[in-house]
Protein backbone atom coordinates (compact mmCIF):
# COMPACT_ATOMS: atom_id res chain seq x y z
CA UNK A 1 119.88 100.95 79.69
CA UNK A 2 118.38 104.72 79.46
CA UNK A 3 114.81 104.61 78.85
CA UNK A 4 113.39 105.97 75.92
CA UNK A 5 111.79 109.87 76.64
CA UNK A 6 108.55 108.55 75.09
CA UNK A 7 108.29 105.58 77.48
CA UNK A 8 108.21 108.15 80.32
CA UNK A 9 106.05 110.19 79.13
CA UNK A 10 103.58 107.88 78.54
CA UNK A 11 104.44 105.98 82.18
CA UNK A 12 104.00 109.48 83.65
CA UNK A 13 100.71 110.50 82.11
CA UNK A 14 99.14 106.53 82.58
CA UNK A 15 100.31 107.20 86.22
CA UNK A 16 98.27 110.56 86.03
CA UNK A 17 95.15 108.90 84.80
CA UNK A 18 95.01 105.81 86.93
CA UNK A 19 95.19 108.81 89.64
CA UNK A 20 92.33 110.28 88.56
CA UNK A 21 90.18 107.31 87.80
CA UNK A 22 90.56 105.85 91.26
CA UNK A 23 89.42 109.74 92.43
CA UNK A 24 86.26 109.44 90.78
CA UNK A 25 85.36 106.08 91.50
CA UNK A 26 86.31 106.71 95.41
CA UNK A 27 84.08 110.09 95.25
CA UNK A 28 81.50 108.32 93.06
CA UNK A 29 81.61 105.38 96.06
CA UNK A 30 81.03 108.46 99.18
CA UNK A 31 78.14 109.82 96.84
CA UNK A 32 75.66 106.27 97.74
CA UNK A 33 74.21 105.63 100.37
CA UNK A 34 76.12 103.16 102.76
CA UNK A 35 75.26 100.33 105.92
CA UNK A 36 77.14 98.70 107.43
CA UNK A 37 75.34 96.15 110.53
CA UNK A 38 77.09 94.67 113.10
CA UNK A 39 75.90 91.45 114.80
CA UNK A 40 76.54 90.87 118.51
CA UNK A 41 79.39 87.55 117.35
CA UNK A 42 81.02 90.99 115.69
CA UNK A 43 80.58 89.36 111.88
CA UNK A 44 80.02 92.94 110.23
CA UNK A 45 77.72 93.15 106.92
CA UNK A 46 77.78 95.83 104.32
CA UNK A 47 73.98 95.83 103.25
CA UNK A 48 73.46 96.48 99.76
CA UNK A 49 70.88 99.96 99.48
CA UNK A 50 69.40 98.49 96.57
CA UNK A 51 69.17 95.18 97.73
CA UNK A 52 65.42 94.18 100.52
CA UNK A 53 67.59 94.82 103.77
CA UNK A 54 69.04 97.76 102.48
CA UNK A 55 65.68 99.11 101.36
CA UNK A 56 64.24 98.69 104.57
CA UNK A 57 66.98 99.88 107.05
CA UNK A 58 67.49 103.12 105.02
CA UNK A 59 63.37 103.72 104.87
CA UNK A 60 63.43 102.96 108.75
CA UNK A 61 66.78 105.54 108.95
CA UNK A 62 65.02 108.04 106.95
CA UNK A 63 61.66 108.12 108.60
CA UNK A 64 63.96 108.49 112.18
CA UNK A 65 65.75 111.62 110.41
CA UNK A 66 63.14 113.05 109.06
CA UNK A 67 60.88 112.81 112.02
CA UNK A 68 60.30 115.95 114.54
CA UNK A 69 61.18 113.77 117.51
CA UNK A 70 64.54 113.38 116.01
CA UNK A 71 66.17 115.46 117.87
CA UNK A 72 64.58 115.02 120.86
């Protein structure tokens, strides 16, 4: 059965739009700040920067950047 012109068009532009939706939210997702903390039994933990550990281990990262020792 041929497919109606309409039907593609519309398949073809949703396509676009998905597309660009999943862009955004992927460059929205780079834009935050991000942990992730490894424990020595290798269970890995993506801390929340919002949340108290998150808070805390970006202040403590931030105060290390920041600092003139940083680089030395």
């Amino acid at each position: 059965m041929i497919e109606k012109p309409h039907r593609f068009l519309i398949d073809r532009v949703s396509s676009y739009g998905e597309e660009g939706r999943a862009y955004l939210r992927r460059r929205k997702l780079r834009g935050k700040p991000f942990a992730r903390v490894r424990y020595r039994g290798g269970e890995e933990v993506a801390l929340d920067p919002e949340g108290e550990r998150g808070e805390m281990l970006f202040a403590v990262a931030r105060e290390l950047i920041e600092s003139p020792d940083a680089g030395h």
